[in-house]
PDB file of N, CA and C in Angstrom:
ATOM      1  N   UNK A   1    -110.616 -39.617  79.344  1.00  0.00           N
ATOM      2  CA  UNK A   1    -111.435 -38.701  80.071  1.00  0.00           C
ATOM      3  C   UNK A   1    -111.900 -39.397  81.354  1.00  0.00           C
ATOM      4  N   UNK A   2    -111.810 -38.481  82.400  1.00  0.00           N
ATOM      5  CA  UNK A   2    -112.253 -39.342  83.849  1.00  0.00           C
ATOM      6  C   UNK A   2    -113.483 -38.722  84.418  1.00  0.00           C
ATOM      7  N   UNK A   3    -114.399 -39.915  84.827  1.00  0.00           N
ATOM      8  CA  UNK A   3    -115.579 -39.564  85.275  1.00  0.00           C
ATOM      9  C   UNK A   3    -115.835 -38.274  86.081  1.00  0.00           C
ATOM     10  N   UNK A   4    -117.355 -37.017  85.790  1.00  0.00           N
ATOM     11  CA  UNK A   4    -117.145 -36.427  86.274  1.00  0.00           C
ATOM     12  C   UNK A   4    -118.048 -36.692  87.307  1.00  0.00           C
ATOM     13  N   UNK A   5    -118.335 -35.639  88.437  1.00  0.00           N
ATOM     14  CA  UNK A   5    -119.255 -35.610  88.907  1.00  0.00           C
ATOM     15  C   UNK A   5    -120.110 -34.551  88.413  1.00  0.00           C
ATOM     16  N   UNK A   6    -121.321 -35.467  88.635  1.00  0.00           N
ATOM     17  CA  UNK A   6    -122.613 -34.739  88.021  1.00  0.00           C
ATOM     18  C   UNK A   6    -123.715 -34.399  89.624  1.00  0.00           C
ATOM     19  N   UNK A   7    -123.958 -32.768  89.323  1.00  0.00           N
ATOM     20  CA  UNK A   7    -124.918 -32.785  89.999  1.00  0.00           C
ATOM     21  C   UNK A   7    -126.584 -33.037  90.114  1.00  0.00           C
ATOM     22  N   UNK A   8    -126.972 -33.361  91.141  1.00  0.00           N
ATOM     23  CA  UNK A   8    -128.387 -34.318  91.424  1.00  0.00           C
ATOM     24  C   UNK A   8    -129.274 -33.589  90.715  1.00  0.00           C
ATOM     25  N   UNK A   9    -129.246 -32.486  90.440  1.00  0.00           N
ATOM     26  CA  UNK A   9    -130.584 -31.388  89.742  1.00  0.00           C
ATOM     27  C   UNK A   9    -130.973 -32.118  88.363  1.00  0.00           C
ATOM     28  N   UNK A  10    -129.213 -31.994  87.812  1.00  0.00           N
ATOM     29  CA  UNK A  10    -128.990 -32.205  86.234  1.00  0.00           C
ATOM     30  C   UNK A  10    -129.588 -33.693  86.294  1.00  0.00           C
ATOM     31  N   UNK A  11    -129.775 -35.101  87.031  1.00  0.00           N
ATOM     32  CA  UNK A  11    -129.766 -36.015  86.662  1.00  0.00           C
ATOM     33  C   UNK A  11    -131.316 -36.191  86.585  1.00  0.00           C
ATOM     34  N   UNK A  12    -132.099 -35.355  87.870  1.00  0.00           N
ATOM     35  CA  UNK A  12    -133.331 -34.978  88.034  1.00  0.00           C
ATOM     36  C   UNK A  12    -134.391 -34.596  87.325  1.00  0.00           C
ATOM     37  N   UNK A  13    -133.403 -33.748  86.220  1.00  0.00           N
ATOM     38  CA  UNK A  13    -134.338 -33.458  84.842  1.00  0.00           C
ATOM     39  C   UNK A  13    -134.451 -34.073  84.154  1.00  0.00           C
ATOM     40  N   UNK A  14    -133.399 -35.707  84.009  1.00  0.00           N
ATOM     41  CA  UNK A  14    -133.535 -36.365  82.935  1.00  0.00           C
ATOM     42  C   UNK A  14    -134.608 -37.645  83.296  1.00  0.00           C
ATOM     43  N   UNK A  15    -134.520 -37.705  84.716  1.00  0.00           N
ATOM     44  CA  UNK A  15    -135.032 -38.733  85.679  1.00  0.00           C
ATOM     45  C   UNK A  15    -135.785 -38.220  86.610  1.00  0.00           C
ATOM     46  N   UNK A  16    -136.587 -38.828  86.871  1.00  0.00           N
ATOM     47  CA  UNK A  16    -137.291 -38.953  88.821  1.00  0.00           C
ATOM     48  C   UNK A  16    -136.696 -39.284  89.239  1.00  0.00           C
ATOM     49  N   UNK A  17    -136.565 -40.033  88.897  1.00  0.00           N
ATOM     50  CA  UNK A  17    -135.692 -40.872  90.335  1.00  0.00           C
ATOM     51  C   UNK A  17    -134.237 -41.134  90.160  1.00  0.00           C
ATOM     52  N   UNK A  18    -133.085 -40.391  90.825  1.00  0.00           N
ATOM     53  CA  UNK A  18    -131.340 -40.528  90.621  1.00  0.00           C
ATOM     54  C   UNK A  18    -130.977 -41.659  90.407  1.00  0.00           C
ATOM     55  N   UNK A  19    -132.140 -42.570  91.193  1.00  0.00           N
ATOM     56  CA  UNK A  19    -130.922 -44.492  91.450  1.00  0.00           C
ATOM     57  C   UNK A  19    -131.220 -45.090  90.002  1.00  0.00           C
ATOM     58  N   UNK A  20    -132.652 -44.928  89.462  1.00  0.00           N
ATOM     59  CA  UNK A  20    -133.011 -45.400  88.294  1.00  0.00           C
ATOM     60  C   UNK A  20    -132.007 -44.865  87.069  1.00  0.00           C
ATOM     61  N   UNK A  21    -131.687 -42.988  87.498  1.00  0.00           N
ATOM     62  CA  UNK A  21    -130.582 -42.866  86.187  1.00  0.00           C
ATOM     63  C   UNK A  21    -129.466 -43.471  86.238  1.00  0.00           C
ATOM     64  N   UNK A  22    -128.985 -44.108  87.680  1.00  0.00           N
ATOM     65  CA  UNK A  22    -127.655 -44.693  87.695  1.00  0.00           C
ATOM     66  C   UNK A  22    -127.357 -46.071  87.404  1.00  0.00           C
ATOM     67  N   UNK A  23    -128.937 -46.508  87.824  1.00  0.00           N
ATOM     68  CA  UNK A  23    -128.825 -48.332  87.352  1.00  0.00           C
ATOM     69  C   UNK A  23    -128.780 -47.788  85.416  1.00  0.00           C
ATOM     70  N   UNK A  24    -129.571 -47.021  85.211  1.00  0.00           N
ATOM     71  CA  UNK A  24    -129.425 -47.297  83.275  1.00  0.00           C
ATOM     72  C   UNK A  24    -128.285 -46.779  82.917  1.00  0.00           C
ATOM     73  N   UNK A  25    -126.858 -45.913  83.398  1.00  0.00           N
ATOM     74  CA  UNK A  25    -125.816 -45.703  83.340  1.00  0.00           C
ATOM     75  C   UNK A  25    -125.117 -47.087  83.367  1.00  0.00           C
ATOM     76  N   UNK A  26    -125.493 -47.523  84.364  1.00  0.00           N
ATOM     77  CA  UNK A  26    -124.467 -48.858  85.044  1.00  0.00           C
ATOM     78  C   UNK A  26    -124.622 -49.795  83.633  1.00  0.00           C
ATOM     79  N   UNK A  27    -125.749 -50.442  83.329  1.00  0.00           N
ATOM     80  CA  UNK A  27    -126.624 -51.109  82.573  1.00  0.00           C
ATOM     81  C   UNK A  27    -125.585 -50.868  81.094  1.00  0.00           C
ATOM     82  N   UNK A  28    -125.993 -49.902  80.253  1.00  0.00           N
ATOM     83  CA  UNK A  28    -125.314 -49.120  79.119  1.00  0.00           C
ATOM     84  C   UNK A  28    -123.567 -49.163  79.382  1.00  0.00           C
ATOM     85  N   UNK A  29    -123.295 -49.177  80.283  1.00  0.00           N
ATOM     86  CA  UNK A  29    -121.652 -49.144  80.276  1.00  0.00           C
ATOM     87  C   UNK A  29    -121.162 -50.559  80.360  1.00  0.00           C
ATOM     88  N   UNK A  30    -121.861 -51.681  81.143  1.00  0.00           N
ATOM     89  CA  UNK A  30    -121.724 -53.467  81.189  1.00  0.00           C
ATOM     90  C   UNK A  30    -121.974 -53.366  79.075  1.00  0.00           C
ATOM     91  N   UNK A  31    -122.883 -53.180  79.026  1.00  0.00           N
ATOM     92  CA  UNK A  31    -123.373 -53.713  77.483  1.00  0.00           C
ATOM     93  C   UNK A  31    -121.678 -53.384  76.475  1.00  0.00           C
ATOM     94  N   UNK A  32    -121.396 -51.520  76.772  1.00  0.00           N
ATOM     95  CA  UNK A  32    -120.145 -51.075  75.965  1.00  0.00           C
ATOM     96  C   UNK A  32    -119.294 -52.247  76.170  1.00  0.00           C
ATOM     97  N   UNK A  33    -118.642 -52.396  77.462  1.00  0.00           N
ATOM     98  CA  UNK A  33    -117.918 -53.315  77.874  1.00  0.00           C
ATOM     99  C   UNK A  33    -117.639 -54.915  77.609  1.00  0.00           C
ATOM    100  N   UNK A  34    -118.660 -55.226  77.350  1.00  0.00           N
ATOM    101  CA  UNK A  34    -118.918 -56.813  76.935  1.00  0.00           C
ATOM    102  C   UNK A  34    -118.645 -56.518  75.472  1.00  0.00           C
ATOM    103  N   UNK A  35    -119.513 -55.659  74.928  1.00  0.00           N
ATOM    104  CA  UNK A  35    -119.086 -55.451  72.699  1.00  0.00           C
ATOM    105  C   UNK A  35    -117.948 -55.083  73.241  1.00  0.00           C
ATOM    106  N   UNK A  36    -116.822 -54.682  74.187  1.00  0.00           N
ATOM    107  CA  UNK A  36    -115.624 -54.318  73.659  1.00  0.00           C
ATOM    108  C   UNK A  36    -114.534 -55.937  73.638  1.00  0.00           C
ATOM    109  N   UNK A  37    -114.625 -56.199  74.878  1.00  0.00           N
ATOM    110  CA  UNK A  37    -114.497 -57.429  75.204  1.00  0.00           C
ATOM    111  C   UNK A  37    -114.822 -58.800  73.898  1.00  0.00           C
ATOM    112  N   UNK A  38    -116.073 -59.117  73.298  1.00  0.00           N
ATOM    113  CA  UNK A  38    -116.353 -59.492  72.295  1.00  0.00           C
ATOM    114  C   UNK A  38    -115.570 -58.931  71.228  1.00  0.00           C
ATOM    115  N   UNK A  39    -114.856 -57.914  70.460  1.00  0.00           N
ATOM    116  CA  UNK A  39    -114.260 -57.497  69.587  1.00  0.00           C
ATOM    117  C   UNK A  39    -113.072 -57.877  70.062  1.00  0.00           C
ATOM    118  N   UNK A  40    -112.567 -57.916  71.126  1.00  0.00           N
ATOM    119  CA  UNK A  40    -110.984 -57.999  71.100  1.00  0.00           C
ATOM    120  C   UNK A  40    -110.534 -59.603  71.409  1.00  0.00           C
ATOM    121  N   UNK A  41    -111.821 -60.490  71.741  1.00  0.00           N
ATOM    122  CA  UNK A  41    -111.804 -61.809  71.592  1.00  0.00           C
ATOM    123  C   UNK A  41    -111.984 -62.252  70.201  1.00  0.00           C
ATOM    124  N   UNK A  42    -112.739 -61.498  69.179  1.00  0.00           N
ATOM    125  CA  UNK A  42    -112.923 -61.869  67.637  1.00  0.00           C
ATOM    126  C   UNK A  42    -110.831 -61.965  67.213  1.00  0.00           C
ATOM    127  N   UNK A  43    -110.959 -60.425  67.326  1.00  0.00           N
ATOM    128  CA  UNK A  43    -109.586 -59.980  67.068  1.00  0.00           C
ATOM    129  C   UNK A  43    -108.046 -61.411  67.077  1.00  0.00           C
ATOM    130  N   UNK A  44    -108.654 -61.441  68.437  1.00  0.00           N
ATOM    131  CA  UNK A  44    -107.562 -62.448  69.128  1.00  0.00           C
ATOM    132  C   UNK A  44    -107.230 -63.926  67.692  1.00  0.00           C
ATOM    133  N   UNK A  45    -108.576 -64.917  67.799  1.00  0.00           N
ATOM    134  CA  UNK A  45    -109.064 -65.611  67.143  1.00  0.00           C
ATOM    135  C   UNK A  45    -108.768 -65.230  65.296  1.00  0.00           C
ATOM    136  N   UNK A  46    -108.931 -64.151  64.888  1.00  0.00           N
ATOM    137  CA  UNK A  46    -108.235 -63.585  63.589  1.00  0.00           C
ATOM    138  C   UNK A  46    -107.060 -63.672  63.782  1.00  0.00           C
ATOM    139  N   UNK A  47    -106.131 -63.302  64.473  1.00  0.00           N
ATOM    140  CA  UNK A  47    -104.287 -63.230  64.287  1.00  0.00           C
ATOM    141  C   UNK A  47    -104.345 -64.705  64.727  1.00  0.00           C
ATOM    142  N   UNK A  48    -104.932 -65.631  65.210  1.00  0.00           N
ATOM    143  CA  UNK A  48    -104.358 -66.690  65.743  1.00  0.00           C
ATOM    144  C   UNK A  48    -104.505 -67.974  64.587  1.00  0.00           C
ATOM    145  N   UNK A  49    -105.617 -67.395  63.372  1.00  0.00           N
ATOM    146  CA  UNK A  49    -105.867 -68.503  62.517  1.00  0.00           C
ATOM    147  C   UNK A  49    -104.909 -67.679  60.930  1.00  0.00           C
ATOM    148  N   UNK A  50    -104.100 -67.119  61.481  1.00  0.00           N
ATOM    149  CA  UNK A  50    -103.102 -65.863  59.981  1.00  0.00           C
ATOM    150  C   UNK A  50    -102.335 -66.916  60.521  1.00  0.00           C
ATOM    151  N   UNK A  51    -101.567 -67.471  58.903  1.00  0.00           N
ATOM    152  CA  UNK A  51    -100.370 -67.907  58.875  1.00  0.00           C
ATOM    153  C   UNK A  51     -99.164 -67.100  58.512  1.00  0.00           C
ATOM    154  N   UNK A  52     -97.950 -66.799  58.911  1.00  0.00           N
ATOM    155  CA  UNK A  52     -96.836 -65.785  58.582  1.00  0.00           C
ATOM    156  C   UNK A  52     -95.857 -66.156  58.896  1.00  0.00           C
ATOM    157  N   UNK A  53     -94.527 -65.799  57.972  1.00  0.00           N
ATOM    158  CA  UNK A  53     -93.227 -66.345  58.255  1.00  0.00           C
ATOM    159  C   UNK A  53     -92.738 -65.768  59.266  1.00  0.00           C
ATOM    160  N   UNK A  54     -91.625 -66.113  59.665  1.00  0.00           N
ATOM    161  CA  UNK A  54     -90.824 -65.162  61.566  1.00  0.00           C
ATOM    162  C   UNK A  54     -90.644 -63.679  61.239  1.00  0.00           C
ATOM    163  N   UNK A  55     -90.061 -63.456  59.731  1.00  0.00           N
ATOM    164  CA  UNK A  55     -90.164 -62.184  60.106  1.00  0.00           C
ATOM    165  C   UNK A  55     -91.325 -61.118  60.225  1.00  0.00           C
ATOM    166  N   UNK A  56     -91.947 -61.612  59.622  1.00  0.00           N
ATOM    167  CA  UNK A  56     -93.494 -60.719  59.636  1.00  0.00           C
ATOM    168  C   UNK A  56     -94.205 -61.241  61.172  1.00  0.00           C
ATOM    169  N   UNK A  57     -94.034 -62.176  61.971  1.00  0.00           N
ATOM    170  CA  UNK A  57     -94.507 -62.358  63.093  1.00  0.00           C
ATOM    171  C   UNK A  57     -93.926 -61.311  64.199  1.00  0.00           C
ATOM    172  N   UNK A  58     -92.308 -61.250  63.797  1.00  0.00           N
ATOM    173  CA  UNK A  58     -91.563 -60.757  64.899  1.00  0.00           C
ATOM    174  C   UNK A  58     -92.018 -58.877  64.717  1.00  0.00           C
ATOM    175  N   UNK A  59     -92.731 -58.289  63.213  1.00  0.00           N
ATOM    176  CA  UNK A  59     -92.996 -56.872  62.962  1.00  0.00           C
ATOM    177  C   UNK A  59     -93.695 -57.260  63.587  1.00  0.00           C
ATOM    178  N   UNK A  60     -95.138 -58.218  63.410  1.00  0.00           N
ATOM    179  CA  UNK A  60     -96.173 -57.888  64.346  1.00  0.00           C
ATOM    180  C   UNK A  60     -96.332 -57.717  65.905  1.00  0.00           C
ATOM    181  N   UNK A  61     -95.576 -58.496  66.116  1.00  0.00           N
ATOM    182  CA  UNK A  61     -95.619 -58.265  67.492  1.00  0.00           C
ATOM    183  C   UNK A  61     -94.945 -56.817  68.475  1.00  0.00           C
ATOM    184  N   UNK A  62     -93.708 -56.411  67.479  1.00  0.00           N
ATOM    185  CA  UNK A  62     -93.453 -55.181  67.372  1.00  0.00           C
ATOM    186  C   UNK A  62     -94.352 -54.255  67.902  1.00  0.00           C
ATOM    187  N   UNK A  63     -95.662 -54.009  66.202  1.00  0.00           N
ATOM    188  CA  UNK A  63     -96.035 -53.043  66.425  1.00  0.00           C
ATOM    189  C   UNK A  63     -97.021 -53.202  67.440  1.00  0.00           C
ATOM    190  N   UNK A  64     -97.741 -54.269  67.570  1.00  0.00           N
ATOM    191  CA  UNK A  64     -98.954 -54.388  68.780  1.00  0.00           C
ATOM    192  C   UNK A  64     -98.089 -53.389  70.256  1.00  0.00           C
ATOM    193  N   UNK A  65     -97.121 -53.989  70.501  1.00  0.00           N
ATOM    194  CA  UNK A  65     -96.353 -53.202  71.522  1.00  0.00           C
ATOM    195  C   UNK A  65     -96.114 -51.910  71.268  1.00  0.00           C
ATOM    196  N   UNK A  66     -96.186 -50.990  70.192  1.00  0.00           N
ATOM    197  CA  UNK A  66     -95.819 -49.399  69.844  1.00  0.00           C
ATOM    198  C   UNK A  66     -97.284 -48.868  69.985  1.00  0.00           C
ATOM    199  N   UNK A  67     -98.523 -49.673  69.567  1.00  0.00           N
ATOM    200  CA  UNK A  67     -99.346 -48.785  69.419  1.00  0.00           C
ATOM    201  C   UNK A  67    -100.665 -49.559  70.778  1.00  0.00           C
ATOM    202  N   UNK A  68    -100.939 -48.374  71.401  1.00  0.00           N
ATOM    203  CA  UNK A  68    -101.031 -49.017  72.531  1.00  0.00           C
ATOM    204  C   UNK A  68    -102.588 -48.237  72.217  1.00  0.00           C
ATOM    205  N   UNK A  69    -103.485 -48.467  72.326  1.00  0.00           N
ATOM    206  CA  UNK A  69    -104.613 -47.965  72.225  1.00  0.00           C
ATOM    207  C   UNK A  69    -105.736 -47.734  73.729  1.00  0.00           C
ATOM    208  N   UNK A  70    -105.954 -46.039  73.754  1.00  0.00           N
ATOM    209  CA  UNK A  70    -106.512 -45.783  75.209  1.00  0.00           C
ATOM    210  C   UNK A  70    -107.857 -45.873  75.366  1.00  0.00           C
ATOM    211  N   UNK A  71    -108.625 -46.336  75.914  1.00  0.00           N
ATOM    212  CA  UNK A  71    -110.248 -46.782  75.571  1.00  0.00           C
ATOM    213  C   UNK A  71    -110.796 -45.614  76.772  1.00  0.00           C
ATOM    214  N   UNK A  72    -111.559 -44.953  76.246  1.00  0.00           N
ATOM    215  CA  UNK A  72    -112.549 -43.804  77.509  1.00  0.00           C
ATOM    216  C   UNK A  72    -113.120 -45.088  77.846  1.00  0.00           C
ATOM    217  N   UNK A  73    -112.979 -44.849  79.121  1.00  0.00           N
ATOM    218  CA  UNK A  73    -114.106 -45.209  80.434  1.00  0.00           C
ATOM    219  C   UNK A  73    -115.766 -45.905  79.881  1.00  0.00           C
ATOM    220  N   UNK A  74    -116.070 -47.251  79.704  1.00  0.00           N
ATOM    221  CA  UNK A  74    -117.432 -47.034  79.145  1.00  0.00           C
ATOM    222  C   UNK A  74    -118.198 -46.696  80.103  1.00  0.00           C
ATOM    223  N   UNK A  75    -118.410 -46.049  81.192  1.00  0.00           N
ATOM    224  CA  UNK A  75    -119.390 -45.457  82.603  1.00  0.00           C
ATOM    225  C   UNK A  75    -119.285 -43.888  81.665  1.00  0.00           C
ATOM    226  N   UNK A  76    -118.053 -43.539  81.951  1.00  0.00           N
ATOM    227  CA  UNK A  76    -118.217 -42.158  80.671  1.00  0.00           C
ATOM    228  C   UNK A  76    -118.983 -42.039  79.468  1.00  0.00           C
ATOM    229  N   UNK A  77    -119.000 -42.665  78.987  1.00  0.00           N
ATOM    230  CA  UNK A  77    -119.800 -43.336  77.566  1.00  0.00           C
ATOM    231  C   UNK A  77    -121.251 -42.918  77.517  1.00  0.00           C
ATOM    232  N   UNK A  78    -121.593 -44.157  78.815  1.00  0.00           N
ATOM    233  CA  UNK A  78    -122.983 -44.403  79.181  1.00  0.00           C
ATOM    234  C   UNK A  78    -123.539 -43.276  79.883  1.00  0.00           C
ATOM    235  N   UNK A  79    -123.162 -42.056  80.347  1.00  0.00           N
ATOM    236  CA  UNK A  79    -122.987 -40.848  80.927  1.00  0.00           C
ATOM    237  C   UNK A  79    -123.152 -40.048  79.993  1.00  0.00           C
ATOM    238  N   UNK A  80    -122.431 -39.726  79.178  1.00  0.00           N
ATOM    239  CA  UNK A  80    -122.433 -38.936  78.277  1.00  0.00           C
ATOM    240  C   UNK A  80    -123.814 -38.926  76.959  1.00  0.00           C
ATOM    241  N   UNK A  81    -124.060 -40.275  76.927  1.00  0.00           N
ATOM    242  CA  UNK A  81    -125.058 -40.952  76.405  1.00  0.00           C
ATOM    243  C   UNK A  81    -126.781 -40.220  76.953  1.00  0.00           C
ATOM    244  N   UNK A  82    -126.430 -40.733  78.082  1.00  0.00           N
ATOM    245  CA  UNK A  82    -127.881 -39.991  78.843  1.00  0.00           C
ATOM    246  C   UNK A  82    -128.025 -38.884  78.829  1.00  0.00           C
ATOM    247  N   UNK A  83    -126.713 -38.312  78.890  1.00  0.00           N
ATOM    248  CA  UNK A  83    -127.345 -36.338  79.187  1.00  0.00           C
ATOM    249  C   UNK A  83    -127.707 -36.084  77.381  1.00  0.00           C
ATOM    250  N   UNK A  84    -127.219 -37.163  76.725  1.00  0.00           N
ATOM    251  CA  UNK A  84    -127.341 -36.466  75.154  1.00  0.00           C
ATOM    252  C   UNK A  84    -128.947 -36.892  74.884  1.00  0.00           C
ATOM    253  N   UNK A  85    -129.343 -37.977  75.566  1.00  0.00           N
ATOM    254  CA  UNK A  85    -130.871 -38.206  75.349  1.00  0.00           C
ATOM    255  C   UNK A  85    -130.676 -39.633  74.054  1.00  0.00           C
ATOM    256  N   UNK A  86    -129.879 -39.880  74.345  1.00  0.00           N
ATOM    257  CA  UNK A  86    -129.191 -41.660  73.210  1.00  0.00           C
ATOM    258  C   UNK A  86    -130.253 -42.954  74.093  1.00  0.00           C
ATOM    259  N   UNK A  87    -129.863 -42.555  75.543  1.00  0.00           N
ATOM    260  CA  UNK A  87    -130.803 -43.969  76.334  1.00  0.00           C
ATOM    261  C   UNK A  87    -131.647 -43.535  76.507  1.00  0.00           C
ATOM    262  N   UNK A  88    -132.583 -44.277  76.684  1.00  0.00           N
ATOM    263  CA  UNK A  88    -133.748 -43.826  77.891  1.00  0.00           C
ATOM    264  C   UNK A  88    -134.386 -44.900  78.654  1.00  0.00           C
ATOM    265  N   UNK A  89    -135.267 -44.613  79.758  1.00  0.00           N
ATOM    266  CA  UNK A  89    -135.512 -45.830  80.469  1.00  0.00           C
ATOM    267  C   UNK A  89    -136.921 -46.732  79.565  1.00  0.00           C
ATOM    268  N   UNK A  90    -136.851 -47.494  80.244  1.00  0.00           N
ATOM    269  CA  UNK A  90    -138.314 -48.262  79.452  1.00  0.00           C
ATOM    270  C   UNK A  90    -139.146 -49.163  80.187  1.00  0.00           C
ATOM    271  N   UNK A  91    -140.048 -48.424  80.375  1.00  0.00           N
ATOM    272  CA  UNK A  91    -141.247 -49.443  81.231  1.00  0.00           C
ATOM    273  C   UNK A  91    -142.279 -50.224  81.154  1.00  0.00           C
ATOM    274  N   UNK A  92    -142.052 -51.163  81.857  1.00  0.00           N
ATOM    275  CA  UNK A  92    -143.003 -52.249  81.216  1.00  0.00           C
ATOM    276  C   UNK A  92    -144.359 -52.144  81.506  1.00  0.00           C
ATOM    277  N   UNK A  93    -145.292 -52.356  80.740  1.00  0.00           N
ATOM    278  CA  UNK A  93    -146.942 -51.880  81.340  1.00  0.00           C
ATOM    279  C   UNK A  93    -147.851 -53.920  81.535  1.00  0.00           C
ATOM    280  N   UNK A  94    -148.372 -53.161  82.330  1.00  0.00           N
ATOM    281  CA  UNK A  94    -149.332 -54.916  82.510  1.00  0.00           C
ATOM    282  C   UNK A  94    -149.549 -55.744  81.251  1.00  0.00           C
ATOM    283  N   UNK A  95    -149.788 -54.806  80.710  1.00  0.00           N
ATOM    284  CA  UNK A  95    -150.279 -55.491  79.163  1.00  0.00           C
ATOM    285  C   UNK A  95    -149.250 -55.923  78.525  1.00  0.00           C
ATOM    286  N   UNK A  96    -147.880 -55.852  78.885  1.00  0.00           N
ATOM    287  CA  UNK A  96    -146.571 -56.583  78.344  1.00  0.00           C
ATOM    288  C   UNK A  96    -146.506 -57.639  78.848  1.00  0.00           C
ATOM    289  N   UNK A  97    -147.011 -57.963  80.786  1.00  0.00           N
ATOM    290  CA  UNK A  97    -146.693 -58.552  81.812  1.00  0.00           C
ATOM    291  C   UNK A  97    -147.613 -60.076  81.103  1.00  0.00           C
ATOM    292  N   UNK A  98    -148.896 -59.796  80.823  1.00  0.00           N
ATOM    293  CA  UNK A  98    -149.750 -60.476  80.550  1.00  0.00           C
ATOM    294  C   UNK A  98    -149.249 -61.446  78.922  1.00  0.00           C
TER     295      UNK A  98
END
């Protein structure tokens, strides 16, 4: 799915302020991105400590190449997220500061 455009009204109701809904978009889609990144570095590290004879190496590698897996956009994600009311912003008050 490819990013849509959203109009300023819709972001307005969820926010005051547009730049603040776009930094917590931005924010929420780095976070998806890094857990995805982190899983496919676990991943990596699992097949690399499997011991297997040639022929079961040569299926695997096979199928990694047949099944190709398409990841939505995490900006889509983090988008889709906000209009559902999943994020929200969070502000810090003096009495946190202190």
């Amino acid at each position: 799915m490819a990013i849509q455009t959203v109009d300023l009204r819709e972001l307005n109701k969820i926010s005051n302020n547009v730049y603040e809904a776009c930094l917590l978009i931005a924010a929420r889609a780095r976070q998806i991105n890094s857990s995805r990144i982190a899983k496919k570095k676990e991943n990596e590290i699992l097949d690399d400590m499997d011991m297997y004879d040639e022929t079961d190496i040569y299926d695997r590698e096979l199928m990694k190449d047949i099944k190709f897996e398409k990841e939505i956009n995490p900006t889509v994600i983090a988008q889709q997220e906000l209009f559902e009311g999943k994020i929200k912003p969070v502000y810090e008050t003096q009495k946190d500061n202190e």
